[in-house]
ModelCIF file with pLDDT and N, C-alpha, C, O atoms, coordinates in Angstrom:
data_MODEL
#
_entry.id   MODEL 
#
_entity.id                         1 
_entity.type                       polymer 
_entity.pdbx_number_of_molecules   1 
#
_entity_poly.entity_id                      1 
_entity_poly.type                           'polypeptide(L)' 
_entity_poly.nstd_linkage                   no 
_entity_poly.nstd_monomer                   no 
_entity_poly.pdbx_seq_one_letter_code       
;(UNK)(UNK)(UNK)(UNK)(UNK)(UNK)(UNK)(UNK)(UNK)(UNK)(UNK)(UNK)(UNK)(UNK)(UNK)(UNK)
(UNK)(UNK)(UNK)(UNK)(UNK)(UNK)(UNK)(UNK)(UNK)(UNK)(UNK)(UNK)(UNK)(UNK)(UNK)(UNK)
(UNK)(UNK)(UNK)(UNK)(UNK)(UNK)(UNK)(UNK)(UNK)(UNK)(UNK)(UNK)(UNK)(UNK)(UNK)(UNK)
;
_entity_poly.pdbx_seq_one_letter_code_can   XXXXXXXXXXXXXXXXXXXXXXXXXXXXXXXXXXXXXXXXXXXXXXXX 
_entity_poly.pdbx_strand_id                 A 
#
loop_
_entity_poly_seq.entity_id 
_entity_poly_seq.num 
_entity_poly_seq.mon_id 
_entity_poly_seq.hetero 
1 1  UNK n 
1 2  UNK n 
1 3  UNK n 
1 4  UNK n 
1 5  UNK n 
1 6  UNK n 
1 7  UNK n 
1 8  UNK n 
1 9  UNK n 
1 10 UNK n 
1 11 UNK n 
1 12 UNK n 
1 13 UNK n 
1 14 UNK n 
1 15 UNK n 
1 16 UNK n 
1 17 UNK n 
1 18 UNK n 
1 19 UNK n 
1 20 UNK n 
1 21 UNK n 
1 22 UNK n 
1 23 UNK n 
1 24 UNK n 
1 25 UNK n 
1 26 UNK n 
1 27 UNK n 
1 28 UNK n 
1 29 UNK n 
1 30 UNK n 
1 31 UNK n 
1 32 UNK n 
1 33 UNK n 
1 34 UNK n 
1 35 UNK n 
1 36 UNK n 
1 37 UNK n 
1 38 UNK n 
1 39 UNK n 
1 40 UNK n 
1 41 UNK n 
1 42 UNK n 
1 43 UNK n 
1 44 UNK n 
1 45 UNK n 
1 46 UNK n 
1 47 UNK n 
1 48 UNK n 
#
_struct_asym.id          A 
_struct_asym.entity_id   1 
#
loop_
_ma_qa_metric.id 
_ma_qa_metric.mode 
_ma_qa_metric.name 
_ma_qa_metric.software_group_id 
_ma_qa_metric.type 
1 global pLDDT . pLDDT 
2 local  pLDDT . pLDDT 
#
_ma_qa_metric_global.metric_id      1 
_ma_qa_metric_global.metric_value   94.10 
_ma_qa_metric_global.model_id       1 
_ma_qa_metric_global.ordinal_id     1 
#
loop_
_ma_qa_metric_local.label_asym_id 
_ma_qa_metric_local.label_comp_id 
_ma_qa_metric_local.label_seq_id 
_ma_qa_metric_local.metric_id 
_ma_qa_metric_local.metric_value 
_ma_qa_metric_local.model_id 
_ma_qa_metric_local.ordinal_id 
A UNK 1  2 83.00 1 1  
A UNK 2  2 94.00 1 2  
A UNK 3  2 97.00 1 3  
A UNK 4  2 98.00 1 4  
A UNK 5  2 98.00 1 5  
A UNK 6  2 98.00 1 6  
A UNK 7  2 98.00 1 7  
A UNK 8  2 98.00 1 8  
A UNK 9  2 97.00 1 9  
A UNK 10 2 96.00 1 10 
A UNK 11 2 91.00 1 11 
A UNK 12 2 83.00 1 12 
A UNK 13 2 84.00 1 13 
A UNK 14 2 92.00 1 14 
A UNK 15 2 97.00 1 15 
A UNK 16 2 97.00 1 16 
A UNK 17 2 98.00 1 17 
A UNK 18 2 98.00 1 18 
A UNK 19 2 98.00 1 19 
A UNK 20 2 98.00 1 20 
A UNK 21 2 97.00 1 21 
A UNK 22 2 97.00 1 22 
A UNK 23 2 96.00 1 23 
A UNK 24 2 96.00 1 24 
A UNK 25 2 94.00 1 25 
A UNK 26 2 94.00 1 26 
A UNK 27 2 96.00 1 27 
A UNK 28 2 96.00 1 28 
A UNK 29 2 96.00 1 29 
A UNK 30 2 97.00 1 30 
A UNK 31 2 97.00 1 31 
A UNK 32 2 97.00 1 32 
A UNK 33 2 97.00 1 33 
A UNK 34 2 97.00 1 34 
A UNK 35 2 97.00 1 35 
A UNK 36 2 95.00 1 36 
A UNK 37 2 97.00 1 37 
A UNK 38 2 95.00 1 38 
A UNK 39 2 94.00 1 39 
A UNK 40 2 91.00 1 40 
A UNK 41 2 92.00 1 41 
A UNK 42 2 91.00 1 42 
A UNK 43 2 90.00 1 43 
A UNK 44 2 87.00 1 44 
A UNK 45 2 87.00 1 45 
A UNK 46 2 85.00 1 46 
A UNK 47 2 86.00 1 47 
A UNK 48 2 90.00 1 48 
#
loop_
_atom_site.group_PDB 
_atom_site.id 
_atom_site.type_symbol 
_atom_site.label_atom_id 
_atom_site.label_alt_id 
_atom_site.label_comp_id 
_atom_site.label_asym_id 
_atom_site.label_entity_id 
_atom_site.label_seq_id 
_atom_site.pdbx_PDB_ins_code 
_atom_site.Cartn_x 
_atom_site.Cartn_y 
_atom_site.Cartn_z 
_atom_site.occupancy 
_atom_site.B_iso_or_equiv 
_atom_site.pdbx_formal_charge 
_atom_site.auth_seq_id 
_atom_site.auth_comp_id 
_atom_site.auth_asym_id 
_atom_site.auth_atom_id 
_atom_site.pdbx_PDB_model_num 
ATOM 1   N N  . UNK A 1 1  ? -17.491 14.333  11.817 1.00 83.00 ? 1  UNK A N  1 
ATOM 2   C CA . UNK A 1 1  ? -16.259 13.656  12.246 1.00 83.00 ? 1  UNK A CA 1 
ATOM 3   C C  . UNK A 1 1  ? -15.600 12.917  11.087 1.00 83.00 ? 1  UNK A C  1 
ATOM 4   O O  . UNK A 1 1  ? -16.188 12.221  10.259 1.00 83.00 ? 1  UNK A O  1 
ATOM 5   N N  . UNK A 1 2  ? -14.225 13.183  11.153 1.00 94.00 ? 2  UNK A N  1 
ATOM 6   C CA . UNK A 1 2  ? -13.697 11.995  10.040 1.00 94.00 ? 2  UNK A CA 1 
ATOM 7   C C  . UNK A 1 2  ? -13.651 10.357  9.880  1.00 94.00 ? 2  UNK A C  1 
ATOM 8   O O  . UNK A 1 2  ? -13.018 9.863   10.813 1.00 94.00 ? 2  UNK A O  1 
ATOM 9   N N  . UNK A 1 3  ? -14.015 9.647   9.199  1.00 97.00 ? 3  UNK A N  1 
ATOM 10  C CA . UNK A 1 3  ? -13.746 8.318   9.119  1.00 97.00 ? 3  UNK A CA 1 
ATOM 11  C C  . UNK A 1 3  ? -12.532 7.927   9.310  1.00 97.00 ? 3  UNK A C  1 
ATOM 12  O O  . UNK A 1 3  ? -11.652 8.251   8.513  1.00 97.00 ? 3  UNK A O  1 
ATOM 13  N N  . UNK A 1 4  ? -12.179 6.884   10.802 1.00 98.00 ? 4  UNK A N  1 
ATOM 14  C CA . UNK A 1 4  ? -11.115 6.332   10.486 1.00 98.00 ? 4  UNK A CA 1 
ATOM 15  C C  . UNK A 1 4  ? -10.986 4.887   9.929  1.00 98.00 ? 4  UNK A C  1 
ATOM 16  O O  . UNK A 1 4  ? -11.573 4.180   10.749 1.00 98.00 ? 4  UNK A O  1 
ATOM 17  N N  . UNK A 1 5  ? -10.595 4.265   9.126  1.00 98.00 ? 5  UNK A N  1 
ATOM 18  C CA . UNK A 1 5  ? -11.079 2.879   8.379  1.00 98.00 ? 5  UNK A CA 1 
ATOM 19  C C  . UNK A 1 5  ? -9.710  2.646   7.658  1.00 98.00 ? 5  UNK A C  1 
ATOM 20  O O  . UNK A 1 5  ? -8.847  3.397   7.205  1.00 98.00 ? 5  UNK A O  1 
ATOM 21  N N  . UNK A 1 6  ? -9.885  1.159   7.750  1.00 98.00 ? 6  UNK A N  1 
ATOM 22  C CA . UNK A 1 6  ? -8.491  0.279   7.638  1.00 98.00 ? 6  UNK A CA 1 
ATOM 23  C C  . UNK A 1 6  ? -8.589  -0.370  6.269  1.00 98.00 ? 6  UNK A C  1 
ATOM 24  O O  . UNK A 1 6  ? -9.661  -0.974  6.263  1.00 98.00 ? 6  UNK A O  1 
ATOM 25  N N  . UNK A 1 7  ? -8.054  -0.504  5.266  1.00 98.00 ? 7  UNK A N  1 
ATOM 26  C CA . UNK A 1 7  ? -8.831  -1.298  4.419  1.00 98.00 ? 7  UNK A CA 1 
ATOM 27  C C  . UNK A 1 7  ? -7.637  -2.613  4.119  1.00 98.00 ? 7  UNK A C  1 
ATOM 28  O O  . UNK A 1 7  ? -6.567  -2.364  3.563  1.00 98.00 ? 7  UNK A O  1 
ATOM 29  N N  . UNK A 1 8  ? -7.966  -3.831  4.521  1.00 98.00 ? 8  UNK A N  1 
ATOM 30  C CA . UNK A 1 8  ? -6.456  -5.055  4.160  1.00 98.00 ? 8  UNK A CA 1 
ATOM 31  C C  . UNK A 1 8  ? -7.126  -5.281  2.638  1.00 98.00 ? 8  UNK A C  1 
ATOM 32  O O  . UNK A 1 8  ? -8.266  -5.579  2.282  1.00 98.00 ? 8  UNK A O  1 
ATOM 33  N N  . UNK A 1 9  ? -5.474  -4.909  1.665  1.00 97.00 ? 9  UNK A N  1 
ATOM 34  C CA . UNK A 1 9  ? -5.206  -5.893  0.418  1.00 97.00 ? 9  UNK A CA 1 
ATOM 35  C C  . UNK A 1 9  ? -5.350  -7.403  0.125  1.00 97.00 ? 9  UNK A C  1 
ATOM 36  O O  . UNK A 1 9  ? -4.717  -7.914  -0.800 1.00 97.00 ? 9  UNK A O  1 
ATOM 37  N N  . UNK A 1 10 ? -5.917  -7.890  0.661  1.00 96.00 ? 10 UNK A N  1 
ATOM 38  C CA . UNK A 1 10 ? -5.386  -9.748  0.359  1.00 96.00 ? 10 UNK A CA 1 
ATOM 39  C C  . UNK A 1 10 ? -5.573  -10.155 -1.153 1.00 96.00 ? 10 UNK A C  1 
ATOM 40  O O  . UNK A 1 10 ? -6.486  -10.548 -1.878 1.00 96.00 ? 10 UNK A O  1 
ATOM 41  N N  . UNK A 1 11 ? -4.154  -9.837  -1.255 1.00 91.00 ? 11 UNK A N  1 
ATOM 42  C CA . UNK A 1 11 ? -3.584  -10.229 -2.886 1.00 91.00 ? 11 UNK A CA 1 
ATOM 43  C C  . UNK A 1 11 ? -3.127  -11.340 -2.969 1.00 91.00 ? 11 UNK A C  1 
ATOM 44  O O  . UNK A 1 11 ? -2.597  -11.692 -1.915 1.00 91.00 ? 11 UNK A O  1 
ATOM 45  N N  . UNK A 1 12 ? -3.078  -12.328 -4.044 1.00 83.00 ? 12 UNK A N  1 
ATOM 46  C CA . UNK A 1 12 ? -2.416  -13.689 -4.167 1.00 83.00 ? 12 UNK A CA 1 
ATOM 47  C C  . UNK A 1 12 ? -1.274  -13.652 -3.715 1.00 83.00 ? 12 UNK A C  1 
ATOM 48  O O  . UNK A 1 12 ? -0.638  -14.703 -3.639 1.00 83.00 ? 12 UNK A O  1 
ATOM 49  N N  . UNK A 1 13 ? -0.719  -12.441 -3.300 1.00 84.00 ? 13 UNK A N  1 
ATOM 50  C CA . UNK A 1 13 ? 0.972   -13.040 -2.980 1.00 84.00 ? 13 UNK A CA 1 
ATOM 51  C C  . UNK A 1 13 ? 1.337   -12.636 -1.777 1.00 84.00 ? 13 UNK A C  1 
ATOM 52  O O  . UNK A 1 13 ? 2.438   -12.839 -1.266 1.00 84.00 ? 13 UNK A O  1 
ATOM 53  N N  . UNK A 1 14 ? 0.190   -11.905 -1.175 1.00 92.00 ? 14 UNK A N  1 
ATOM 54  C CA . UNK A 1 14 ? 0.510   -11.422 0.250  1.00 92.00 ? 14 UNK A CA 1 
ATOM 55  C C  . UNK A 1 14 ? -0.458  -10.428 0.555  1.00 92.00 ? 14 UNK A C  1 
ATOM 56  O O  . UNK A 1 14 ? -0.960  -9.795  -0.374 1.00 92.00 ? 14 UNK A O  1 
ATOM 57  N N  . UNK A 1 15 ? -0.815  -10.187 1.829  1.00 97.00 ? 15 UNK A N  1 
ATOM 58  C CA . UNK A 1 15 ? -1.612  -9.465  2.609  1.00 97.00 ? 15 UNK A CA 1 
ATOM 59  C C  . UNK A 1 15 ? -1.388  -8.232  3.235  1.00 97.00 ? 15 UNK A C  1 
ATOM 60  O O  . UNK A 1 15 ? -0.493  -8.277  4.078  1.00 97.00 ? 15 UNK A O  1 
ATOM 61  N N  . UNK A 1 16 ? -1.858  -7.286  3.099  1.00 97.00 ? 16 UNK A N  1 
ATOM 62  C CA . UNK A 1 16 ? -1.427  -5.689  3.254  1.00 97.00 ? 16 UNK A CA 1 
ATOM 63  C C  . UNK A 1 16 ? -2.156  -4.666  3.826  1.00 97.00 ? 16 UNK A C  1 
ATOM 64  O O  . UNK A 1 16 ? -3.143  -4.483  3.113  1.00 97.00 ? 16 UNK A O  1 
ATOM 65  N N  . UNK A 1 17 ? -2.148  -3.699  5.028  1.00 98.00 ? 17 UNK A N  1 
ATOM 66  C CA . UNK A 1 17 ? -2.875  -3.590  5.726  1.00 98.00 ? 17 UNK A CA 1 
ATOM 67  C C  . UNK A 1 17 ? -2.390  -2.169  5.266  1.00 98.00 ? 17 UNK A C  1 
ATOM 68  O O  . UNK A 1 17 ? -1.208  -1.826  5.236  1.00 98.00 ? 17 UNK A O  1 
ATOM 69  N N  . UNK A 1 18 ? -3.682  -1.230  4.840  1.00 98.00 ? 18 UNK A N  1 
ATOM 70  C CA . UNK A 1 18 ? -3.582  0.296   5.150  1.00 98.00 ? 18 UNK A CA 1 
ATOM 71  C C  . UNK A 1 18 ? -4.532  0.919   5.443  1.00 98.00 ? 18 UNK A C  1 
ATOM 72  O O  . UNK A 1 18 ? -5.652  0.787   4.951  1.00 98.00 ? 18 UNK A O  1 
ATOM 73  N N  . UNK A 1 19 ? -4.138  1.826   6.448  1.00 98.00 ? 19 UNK A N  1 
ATOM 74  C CA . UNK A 1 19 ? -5.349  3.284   7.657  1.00 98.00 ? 19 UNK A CA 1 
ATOM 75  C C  . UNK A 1 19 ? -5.241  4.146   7.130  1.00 98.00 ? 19 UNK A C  1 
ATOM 76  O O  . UNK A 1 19 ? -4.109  4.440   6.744  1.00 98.00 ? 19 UNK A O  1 
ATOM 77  N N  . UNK A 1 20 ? -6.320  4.984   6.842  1.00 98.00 ? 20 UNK A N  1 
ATOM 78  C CA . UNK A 1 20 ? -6.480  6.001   6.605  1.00 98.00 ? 20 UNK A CA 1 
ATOM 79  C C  . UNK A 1 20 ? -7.418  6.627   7.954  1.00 98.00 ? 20 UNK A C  1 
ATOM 80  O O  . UNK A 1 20 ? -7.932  6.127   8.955  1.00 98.00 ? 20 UNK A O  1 
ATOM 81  N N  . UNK A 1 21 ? -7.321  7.979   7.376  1.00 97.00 ? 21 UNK A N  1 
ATOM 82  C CA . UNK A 1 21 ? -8.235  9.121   7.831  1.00 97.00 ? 21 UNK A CA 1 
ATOM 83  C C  . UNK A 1 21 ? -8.922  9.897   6.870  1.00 97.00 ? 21 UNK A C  1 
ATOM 84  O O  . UNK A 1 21 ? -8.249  10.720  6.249  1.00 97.00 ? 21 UNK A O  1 
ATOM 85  N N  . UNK A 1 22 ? -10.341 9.781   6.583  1.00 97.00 ? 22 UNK A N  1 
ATOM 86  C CA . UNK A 1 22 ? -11.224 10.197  5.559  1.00 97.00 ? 22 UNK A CA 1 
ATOM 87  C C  . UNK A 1 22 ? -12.016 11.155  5.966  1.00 97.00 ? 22 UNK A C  1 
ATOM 88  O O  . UNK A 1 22 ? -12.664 11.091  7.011  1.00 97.00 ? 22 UNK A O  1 
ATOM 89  N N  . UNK A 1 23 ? -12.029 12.426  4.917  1.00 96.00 ? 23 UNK A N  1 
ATOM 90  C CA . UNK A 1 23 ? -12.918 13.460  5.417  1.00 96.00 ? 23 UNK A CA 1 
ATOM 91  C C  . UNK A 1 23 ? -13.713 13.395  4.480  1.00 96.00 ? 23 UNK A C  1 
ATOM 92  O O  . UNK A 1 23 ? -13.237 13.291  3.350  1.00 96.00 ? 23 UNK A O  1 
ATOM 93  N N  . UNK A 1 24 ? -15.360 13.440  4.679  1.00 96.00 ? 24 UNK A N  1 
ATOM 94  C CA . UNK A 1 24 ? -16.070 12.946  3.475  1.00 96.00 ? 24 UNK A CA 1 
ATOM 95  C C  . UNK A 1 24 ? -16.622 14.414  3.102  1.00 96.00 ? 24 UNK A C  1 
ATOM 96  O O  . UNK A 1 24 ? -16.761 15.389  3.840  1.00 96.00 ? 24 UNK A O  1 
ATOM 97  N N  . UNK A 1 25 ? -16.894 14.269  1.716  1.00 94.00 ? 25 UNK A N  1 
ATOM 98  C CA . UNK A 1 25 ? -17.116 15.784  0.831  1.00 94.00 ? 25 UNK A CA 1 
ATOM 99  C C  . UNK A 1 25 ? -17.320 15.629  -0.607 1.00 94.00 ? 25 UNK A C  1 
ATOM 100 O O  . UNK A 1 25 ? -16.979 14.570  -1.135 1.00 94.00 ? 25 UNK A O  1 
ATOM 101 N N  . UNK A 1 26 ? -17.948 16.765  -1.446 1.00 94.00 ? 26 UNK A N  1 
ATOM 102 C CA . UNK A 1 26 ? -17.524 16.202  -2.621 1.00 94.00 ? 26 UNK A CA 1 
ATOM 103 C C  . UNK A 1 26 ? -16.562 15.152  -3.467 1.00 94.00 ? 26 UNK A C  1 
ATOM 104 O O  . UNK A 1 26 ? -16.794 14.292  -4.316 1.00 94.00 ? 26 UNK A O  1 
ATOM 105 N N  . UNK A 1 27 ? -15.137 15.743  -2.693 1.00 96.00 ? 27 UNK A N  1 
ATOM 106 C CA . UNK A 1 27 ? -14.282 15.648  -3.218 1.00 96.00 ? 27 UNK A CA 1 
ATOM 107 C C  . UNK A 1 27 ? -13.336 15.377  -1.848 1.00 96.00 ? 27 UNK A C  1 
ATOM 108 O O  . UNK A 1 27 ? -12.658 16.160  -1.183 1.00 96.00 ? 27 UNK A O  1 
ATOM 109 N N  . UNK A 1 28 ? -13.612 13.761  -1.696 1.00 96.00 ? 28 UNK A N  1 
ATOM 110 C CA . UNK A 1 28 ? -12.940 13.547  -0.518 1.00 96.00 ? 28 UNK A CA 1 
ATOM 111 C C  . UNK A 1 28 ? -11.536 13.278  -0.030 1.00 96.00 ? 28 UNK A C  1 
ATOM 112 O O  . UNK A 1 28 ? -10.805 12.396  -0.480 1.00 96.00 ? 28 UNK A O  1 
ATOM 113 N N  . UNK A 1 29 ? -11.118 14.448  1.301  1.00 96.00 ? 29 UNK A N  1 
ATOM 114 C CA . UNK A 1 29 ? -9.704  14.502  1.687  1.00 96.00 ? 29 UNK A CA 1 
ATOM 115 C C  . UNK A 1 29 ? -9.421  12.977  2.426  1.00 96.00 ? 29 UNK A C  1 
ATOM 116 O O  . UNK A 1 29 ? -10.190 12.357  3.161  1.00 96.00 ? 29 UNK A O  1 
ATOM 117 N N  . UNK A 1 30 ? -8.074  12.602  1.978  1.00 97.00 ? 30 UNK A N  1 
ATOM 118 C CA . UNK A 1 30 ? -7.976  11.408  2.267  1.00 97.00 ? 30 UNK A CA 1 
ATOM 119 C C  . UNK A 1 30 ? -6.166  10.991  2.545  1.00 97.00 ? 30 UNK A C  1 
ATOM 120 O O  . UNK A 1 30 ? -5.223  10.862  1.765  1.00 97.00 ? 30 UNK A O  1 
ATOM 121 N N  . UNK A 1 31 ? -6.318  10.859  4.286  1.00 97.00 ? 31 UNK A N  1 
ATOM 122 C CA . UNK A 1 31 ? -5.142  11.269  4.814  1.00 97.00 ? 31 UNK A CA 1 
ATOM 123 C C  . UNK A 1 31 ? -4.447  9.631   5.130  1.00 97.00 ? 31 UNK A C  1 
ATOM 124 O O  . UNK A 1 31 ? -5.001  8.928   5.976  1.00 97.00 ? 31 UNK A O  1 
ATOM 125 N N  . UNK A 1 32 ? -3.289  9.146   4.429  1.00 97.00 ? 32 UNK A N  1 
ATOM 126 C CA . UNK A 1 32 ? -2.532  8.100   4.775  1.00 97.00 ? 32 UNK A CA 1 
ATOM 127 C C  . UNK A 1 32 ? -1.966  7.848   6.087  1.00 97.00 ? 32 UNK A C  1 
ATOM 128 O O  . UNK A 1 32 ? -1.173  8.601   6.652  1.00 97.00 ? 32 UNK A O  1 
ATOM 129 N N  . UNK A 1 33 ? -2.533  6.451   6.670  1.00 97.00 ? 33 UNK A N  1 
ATOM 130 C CA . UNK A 1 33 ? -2.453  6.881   8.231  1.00 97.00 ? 33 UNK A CA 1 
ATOM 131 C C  . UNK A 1 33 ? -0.979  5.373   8.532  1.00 97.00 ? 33 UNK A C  1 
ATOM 132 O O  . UNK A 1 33 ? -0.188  5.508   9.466  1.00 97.00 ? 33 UNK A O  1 
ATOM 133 N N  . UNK A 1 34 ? -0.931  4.575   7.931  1.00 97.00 ? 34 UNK A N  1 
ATOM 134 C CA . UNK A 1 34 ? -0.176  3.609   7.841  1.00 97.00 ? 34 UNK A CA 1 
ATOM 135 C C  . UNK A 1 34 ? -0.311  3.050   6.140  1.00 97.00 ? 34 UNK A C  1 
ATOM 136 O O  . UNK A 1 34 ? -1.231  2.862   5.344  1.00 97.00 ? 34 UNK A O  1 
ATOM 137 N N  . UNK A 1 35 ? 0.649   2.969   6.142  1.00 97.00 ? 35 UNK A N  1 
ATOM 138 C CA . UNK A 1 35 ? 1.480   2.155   4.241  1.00 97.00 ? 35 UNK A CA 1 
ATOM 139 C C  . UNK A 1 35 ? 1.542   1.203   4.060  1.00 97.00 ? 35 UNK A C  1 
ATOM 140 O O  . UNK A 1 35 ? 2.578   0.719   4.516  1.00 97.00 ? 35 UNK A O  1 
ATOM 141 N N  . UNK A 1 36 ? 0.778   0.373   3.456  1.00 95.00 ? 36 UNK A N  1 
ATOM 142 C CA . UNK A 1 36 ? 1.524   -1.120  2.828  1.00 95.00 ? 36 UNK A CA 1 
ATOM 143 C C  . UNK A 1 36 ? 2.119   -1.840  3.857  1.00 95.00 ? 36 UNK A C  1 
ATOM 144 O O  . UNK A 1 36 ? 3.042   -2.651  3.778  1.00 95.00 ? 36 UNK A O  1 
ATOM 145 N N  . UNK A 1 37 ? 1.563   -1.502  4.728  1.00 97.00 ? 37 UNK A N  1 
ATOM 146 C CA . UNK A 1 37 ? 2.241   -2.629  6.309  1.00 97.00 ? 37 UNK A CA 1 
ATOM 147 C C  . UNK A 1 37 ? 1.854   -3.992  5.927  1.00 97.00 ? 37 UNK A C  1 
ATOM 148 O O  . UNK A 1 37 ? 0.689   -4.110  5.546  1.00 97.00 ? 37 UNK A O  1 
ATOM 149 N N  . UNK A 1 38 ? 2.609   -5.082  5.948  1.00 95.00 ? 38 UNK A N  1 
ATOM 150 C CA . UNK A 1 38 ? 2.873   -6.661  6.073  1.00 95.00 ? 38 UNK A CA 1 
ATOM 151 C C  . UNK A 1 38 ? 3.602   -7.082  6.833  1.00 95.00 ? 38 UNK A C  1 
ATOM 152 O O  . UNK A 1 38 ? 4.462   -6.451  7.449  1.00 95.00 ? 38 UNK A O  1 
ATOM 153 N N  . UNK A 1 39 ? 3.281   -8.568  6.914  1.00 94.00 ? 39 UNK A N  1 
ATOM 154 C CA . UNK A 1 39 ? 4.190   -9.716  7.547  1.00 94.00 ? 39 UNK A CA 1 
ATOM 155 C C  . UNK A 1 39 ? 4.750   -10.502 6.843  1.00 94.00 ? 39 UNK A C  1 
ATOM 156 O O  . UNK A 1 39 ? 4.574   -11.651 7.249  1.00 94.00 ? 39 UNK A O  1 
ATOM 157 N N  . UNK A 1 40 ? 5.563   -10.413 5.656  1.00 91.00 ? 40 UNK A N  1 
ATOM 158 C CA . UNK A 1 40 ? 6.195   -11.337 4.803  1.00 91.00 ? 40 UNK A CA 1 
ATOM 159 C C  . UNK A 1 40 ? 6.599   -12.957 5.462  1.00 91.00 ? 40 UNK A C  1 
ATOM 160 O O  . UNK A 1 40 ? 6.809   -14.002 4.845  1.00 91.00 ? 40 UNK A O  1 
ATOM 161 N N  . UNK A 1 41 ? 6.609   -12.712 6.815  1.00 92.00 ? 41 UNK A N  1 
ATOM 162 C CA . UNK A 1 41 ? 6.603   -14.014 6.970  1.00 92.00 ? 41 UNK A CA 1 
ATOM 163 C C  . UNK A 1 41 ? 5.724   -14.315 8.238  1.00 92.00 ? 41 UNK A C  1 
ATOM 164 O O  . UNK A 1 41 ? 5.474   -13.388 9.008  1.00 92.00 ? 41 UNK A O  1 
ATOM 165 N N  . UNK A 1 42 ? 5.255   -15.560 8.478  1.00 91.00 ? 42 UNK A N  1 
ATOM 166 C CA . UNK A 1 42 ? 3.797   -15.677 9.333  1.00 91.00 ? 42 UNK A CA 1 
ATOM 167 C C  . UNK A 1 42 ? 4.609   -15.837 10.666 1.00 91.00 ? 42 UNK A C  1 
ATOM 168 O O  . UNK A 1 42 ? 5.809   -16.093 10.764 1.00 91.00 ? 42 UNK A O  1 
ATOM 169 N N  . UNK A 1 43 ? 3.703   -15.633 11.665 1.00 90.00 ? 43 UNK A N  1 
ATOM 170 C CA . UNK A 1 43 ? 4.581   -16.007 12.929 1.00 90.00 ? 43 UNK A CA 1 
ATOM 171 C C  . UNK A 1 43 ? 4.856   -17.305 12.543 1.00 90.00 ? 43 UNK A C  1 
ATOM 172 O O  . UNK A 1 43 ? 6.054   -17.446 12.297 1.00 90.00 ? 43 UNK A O  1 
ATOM 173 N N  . UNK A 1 44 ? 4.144   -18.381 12.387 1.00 87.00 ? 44 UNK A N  1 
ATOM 174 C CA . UNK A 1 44 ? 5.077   -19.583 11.953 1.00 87.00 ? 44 UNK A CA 1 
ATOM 175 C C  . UNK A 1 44 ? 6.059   -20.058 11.126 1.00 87.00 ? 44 UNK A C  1 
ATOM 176 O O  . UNK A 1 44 ? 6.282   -21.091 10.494 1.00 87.00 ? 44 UNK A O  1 
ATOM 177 N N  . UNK A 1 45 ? 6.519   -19.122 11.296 1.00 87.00 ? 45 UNK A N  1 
ATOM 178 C CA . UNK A 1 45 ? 7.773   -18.878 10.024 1.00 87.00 ? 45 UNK A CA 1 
ATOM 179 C C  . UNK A 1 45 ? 7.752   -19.240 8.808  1.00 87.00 ? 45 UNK A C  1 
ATOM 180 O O  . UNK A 1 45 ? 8.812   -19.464 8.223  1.00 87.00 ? 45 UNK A O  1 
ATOM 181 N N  . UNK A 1 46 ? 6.711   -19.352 8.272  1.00 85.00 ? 46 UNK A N  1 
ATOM 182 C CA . UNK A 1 46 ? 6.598   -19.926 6.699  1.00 85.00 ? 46 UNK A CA 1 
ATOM 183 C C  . UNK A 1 46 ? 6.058   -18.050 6.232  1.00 85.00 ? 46 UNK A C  1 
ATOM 184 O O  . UNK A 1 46 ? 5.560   -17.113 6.855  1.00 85.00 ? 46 UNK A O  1 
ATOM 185 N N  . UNK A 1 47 ? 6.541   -18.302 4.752  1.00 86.00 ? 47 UNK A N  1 
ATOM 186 C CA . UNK A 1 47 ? 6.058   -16.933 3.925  1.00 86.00 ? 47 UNK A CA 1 
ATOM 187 C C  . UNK A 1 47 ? 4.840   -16.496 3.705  1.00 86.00 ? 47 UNK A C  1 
ATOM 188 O O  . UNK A 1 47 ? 4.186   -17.313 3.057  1.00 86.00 ? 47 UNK A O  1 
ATOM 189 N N  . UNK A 1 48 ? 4.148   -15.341 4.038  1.00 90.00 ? 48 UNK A N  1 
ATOM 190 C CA . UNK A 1 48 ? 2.923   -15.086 3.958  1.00 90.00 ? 48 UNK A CA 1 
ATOM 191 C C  . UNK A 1 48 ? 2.892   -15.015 2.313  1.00 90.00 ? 48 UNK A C  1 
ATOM 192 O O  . UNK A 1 48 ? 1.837   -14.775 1.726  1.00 90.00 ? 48 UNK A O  1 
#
């Protein structure tokens, strides 16, 4: 079965969420399931 796994960025300037779909193998296929998704700003309205 393929791996599905999320991996979040938390970079000093903001937090970044990307899914994949991983097929494991030598040479592993590795399918972009969501991009660089953020919240630039927090629900409390201040800047993430």
């Amino acid at each position: 079965p393929p791996v599905y796994t999320a991996v979040i960025d938390a970079g000093s300037s903001g937090t970044r969420l990307f899914f994949y779909k991983v097929t494991p193998g030598p040479y592993a296929q590795i399918e972009m399931l969501i991009d660089n998704f953020e919240r630039k700003v927090q629900p409390n309205g201040k800047k993430e």
